[in-house]
N, C-alpha and C. Protein backbone atom coordinates (compact mmCIF):
# COMPACT_ATOMS: atom_id res chain seq x y z
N UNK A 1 53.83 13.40 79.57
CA UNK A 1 53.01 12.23 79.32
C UNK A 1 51.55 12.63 79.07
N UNK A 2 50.97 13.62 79.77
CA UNK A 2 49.62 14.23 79.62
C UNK A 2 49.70 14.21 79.21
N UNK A 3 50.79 15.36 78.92
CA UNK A 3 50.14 16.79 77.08
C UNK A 3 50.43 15.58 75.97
N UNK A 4 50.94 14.69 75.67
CA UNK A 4 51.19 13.56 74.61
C UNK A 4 49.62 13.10 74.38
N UNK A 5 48.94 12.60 75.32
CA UNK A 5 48.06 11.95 75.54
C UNK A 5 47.34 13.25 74.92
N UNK A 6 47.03 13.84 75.59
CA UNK A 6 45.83 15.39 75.33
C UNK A 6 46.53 15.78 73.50
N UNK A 7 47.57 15.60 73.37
CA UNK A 7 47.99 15.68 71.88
C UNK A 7 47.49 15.18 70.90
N UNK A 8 47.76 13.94 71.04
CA UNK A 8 47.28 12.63 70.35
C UNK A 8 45.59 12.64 69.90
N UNK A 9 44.78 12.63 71.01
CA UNK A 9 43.39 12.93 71.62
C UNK A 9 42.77 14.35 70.69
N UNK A 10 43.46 15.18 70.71
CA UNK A 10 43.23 16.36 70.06
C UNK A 10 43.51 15.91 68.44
N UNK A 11 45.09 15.27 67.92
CA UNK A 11 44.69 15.09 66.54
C UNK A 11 43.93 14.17 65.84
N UNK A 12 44.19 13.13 66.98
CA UNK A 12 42.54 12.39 66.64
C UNK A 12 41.50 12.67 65.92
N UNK A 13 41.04 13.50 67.20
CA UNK A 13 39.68 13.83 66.41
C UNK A 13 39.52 15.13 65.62
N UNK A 14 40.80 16.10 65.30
CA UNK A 14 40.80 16.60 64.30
C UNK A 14 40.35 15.47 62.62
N UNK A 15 41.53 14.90 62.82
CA UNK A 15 41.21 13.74 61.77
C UNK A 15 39.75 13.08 61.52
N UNK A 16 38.91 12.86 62.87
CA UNK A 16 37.57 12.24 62.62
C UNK A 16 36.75 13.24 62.19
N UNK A 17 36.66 14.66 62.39
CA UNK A 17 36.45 16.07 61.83
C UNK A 17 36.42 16.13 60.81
N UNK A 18 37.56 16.09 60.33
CA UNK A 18 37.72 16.05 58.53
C UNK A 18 37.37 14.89 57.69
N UNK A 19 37.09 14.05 58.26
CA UNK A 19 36.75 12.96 57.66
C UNK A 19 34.81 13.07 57.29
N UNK A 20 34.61 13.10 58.46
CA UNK A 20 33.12 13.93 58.55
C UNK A 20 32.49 14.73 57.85
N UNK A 21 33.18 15.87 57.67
CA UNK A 21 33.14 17.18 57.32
C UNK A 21 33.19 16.61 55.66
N UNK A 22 34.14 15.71 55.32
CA UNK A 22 34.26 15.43 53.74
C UNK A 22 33.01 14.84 53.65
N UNK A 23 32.85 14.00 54.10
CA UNK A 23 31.79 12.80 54.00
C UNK A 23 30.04 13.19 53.80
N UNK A 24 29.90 14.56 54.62
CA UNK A 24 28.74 15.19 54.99
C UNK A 24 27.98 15.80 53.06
N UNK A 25 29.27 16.22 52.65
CA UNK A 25 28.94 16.64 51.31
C UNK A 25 29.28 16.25 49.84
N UNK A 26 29.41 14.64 50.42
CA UNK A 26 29.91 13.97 49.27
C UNK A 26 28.52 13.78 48.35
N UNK A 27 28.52 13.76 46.91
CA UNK A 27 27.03 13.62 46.04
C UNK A 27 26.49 12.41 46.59
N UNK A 28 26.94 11.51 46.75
CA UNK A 28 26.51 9.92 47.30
C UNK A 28 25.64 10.18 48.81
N UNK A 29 26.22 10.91 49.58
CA UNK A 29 25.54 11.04 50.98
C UNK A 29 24.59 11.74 50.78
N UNK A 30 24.74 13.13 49.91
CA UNK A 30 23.62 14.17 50.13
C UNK A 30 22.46 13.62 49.30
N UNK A 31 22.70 12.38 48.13
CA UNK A 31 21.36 11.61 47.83
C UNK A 31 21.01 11.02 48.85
N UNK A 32 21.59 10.42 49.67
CA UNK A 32 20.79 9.33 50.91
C UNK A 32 20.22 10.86 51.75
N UNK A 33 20.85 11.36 51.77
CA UNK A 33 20.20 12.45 53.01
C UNK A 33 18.40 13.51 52.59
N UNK A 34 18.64 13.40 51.03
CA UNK A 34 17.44 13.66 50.28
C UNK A 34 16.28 12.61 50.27
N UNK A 35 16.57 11.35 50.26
CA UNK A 35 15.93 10.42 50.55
C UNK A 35 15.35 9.47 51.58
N UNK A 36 16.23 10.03 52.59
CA UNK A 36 15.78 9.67 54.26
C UNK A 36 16.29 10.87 55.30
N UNK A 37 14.94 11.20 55.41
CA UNK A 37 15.50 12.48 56.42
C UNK A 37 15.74 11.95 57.98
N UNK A 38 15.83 11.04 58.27
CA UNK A 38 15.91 10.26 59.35
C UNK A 38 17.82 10.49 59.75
N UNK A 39 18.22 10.38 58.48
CA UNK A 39 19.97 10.32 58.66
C UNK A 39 20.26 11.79 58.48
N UNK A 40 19.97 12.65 58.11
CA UNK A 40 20.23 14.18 58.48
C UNK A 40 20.09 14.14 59.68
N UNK A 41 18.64 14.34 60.60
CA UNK A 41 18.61 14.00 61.95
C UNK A 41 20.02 13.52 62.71
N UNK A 42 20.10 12.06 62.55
CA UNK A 42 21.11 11.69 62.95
C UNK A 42 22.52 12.07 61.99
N UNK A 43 22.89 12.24 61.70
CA UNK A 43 24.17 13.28 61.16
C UNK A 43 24.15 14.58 61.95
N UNK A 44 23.47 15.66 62.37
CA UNK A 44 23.22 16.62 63.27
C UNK A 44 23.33 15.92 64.42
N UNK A 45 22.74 15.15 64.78
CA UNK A 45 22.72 14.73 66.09
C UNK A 45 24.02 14.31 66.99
N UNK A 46 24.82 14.08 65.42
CA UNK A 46 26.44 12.92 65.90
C UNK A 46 27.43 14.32 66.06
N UNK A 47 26.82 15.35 65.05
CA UNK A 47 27.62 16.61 65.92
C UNK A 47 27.77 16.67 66.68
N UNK A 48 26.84 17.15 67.39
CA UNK A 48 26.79 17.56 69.08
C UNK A 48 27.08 16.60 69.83
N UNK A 49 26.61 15.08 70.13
CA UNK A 49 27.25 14.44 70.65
C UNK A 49 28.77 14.65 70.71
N UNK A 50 29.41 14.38 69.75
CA UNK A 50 30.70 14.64 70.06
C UNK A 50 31.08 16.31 70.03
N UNK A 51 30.12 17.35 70.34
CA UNK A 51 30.66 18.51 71.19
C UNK A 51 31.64 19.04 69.16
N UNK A 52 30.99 19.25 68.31
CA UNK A 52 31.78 19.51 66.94
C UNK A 52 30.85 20.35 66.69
N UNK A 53 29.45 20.65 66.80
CA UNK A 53 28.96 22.12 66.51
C UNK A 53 27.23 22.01 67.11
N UNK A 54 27.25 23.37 67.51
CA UNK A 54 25.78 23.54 68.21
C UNK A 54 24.82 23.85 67.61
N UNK A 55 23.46 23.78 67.70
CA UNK A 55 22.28 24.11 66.90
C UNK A 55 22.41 25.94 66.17
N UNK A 56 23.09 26.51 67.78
CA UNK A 56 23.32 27.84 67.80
C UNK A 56 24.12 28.24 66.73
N UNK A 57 25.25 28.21 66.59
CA UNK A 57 26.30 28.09 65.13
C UNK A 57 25.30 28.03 64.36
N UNK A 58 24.93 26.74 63.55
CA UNK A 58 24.28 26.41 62.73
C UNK A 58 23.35 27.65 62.21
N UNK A 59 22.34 27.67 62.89
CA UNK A 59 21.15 28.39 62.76
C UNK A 59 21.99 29.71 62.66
N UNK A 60 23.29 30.13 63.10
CA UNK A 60 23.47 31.66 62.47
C UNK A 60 24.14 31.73 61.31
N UNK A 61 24.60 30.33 60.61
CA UNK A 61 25.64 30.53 59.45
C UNK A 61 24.63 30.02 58.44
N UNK A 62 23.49 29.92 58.67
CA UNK A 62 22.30 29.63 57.97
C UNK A 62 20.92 30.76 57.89
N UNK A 63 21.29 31.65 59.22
CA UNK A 63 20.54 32.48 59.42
C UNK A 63 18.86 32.13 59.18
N UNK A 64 18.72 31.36 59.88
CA UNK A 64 17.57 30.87 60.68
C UNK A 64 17.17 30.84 61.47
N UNK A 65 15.63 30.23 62.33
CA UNK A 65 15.57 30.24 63.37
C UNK A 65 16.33 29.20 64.26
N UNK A 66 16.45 29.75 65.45
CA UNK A 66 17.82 28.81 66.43
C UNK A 66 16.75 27.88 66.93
N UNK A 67 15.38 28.15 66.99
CA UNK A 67 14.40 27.16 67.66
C UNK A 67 14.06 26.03 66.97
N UNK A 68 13.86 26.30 66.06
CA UNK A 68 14.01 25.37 64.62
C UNK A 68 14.51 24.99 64.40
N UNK A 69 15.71 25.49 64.05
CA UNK A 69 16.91 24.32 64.09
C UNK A 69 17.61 23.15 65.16
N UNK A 70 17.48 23.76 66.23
CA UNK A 70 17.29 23.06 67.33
C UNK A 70 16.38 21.36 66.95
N UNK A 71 15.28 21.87 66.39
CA UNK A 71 14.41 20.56 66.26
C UNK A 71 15.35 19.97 65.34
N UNK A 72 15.99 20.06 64.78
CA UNK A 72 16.71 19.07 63.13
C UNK A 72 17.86 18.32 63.88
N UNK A 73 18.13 18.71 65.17
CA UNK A 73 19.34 17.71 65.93
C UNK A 73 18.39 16.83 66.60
N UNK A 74 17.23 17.03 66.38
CA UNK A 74 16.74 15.51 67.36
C UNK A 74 16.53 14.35 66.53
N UNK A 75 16.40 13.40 67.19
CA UNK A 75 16.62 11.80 66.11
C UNK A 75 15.27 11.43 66.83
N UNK A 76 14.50 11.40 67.85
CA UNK A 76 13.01 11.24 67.87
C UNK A 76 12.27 11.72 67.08
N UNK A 77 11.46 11.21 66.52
CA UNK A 77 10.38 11.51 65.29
C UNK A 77 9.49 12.93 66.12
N UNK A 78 8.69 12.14 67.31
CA UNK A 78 8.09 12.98 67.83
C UNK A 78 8.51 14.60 68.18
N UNK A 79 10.10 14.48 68.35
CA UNK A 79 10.89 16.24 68.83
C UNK A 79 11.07 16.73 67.28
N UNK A 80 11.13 16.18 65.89
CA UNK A 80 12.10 16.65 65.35
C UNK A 80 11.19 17.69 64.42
N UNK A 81 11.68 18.63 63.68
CA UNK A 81 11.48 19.09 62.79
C UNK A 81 12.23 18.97 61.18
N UNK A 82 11.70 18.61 60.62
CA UNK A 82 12.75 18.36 59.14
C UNK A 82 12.32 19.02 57.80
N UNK A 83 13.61 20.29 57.36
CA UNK A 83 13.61 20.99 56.76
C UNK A 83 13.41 20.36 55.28
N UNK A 84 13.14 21.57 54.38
CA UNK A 84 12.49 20.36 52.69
C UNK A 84 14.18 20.35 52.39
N UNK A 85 13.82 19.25 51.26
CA UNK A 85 15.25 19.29 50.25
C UNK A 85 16.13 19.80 50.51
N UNK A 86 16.12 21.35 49.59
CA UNK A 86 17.45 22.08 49.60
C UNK A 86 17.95 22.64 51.10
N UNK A 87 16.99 22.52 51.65
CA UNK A 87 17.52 23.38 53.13
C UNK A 87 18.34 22.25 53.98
N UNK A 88 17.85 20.80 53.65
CA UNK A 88 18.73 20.02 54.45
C UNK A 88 20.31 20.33 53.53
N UNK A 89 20.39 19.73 52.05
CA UNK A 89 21.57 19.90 51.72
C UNK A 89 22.03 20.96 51.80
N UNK A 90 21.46 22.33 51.85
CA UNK A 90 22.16 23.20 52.65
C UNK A 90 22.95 23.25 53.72
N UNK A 91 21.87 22.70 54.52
CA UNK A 91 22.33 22.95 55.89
C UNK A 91 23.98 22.08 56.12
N UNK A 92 23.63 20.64 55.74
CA UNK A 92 25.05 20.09 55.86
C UNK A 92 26.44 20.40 54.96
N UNK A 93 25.62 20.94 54.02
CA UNK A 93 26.68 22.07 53.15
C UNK A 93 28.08 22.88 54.49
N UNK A 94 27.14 23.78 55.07
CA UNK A 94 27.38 24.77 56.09
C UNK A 94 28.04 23.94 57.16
N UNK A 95 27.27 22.64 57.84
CA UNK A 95 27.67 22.29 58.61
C UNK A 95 29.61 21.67 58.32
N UNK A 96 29.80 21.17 56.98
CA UNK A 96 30.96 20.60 56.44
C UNK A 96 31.80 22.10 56.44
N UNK A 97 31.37 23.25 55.89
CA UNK A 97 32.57 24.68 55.88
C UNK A 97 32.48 24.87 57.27
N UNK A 98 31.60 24.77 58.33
CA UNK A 98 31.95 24.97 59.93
C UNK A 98 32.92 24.17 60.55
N UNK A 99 33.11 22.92 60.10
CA UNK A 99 33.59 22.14 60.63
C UNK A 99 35.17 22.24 60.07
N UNK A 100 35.29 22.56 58.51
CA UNK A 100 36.13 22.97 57.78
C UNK A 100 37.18 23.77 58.88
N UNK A 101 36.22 24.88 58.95
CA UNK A 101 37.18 26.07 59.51
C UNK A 101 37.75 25.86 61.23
N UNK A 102 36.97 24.96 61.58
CA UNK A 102 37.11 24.54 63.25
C UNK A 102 38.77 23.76 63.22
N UNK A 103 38.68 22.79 61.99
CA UNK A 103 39.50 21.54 61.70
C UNK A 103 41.02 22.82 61.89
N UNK A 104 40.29 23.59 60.58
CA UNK A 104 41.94 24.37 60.76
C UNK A 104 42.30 25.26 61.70
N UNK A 105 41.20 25.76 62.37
CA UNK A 105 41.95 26.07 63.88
C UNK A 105 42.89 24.85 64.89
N UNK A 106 42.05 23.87 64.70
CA UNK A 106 43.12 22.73 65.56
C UNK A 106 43.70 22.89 64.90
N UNK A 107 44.05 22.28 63.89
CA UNK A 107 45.40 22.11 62.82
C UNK A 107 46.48 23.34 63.54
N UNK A 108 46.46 24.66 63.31
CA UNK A 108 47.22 25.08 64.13
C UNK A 108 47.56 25.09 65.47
N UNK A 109 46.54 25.18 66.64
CA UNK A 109 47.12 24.79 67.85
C UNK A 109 47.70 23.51 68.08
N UNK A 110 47.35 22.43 66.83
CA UNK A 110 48.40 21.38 67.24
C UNK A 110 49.66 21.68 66.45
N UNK A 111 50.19 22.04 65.59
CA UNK A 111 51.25 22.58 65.16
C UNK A 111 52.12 23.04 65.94
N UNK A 112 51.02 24.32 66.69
CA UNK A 112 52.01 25.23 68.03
C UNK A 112 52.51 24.49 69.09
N UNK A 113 51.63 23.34 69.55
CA UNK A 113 52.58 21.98 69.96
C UNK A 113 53.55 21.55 70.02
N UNK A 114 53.16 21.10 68.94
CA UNK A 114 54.54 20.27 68.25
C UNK A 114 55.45 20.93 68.04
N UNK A 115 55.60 22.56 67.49
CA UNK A 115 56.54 23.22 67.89
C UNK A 115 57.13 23.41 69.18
N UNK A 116 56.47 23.59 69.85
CA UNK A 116 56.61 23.60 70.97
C UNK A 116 57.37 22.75 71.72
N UNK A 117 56.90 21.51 71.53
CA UNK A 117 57.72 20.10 71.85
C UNK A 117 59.03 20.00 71.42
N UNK A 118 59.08 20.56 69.73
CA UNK A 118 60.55 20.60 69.16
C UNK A 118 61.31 21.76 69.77
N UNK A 119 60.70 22.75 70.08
CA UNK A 119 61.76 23.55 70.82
C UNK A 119 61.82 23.17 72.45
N UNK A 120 61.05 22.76 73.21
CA UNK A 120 61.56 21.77 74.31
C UNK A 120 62.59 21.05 74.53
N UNK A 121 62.29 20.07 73.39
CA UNK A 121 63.65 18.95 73.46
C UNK A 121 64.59 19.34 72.59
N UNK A 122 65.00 20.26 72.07
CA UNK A 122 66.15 20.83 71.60
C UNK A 122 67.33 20.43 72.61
N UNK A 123 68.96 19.43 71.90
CA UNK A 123 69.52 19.77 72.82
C UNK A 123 70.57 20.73 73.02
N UNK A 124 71.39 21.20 74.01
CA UNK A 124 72.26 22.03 74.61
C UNK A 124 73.30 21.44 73.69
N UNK A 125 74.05 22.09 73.05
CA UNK A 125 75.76 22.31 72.58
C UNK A 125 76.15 21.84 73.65
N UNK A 126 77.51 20.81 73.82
CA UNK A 126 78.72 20.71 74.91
C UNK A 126 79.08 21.33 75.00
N UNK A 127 79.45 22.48 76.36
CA UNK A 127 80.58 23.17 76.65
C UNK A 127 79.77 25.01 76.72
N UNK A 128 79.07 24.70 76.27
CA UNK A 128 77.95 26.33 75.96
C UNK A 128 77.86 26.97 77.53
């Protein structure tokens, strides 16, 4: 009954992952994100809240500073720092292939699951 629950829970938010991850680098978003740096902020910010990627990541698959980047997850004006143009659509560039590659790690441990489950409830032959 857990592991169902912890199953479920897990492909969940694989699914809200990928949905994200598409969404982050669609041409339509990355114009709004060129035009209000307020929603980059918050787009970084909705990462970490939900625990999907750290400033730390970021700043090394971007190879930047981690202090700096740090500032681009805050949604207070006063904490934040906000990178020009191309470095934001960069950045959520990176952030969508991080998230990419995270998605398909779940994707397999839930697989190994569900295998798992199917070889569980496998039943016994009569008479074996």
């Amino acid at each position: 009954m857990a592991q169902d629950l912890a199953f479920r829970i897990r492909k969940e938010d694989a699914m809200l992952r990928k949905m994200f991850a598409e969404a982050v680098i669609e041409k339509a978003f990355l114009d709004l994100i060129k035009k209000d740096p307020s929603l980059f902020h918050q787009t970084l910010e909705l990462t970490v809240s939900r625990n999907w990627l750290k400033p730390a990541r970021l700043a090394e698959a971007l190879d930047v500073s981690e202090s700096n980047t740090r500032k681009w997850f805050k949604t207070k004006v006063e904490e934040q720092s906000t990178p020009n143009v191309p470095t934001r659509v960069a950045a959520l560039q990176k952030v969508s292939a991080l998230m990419q590659e995270d998605i398909r790690l779940v994707e397999v441990e839930l697989a190994s699951f569900a295998l798992r489950d199917v070889v569980a409830e496998k039943p016994v032959a009569a008479g074996v």
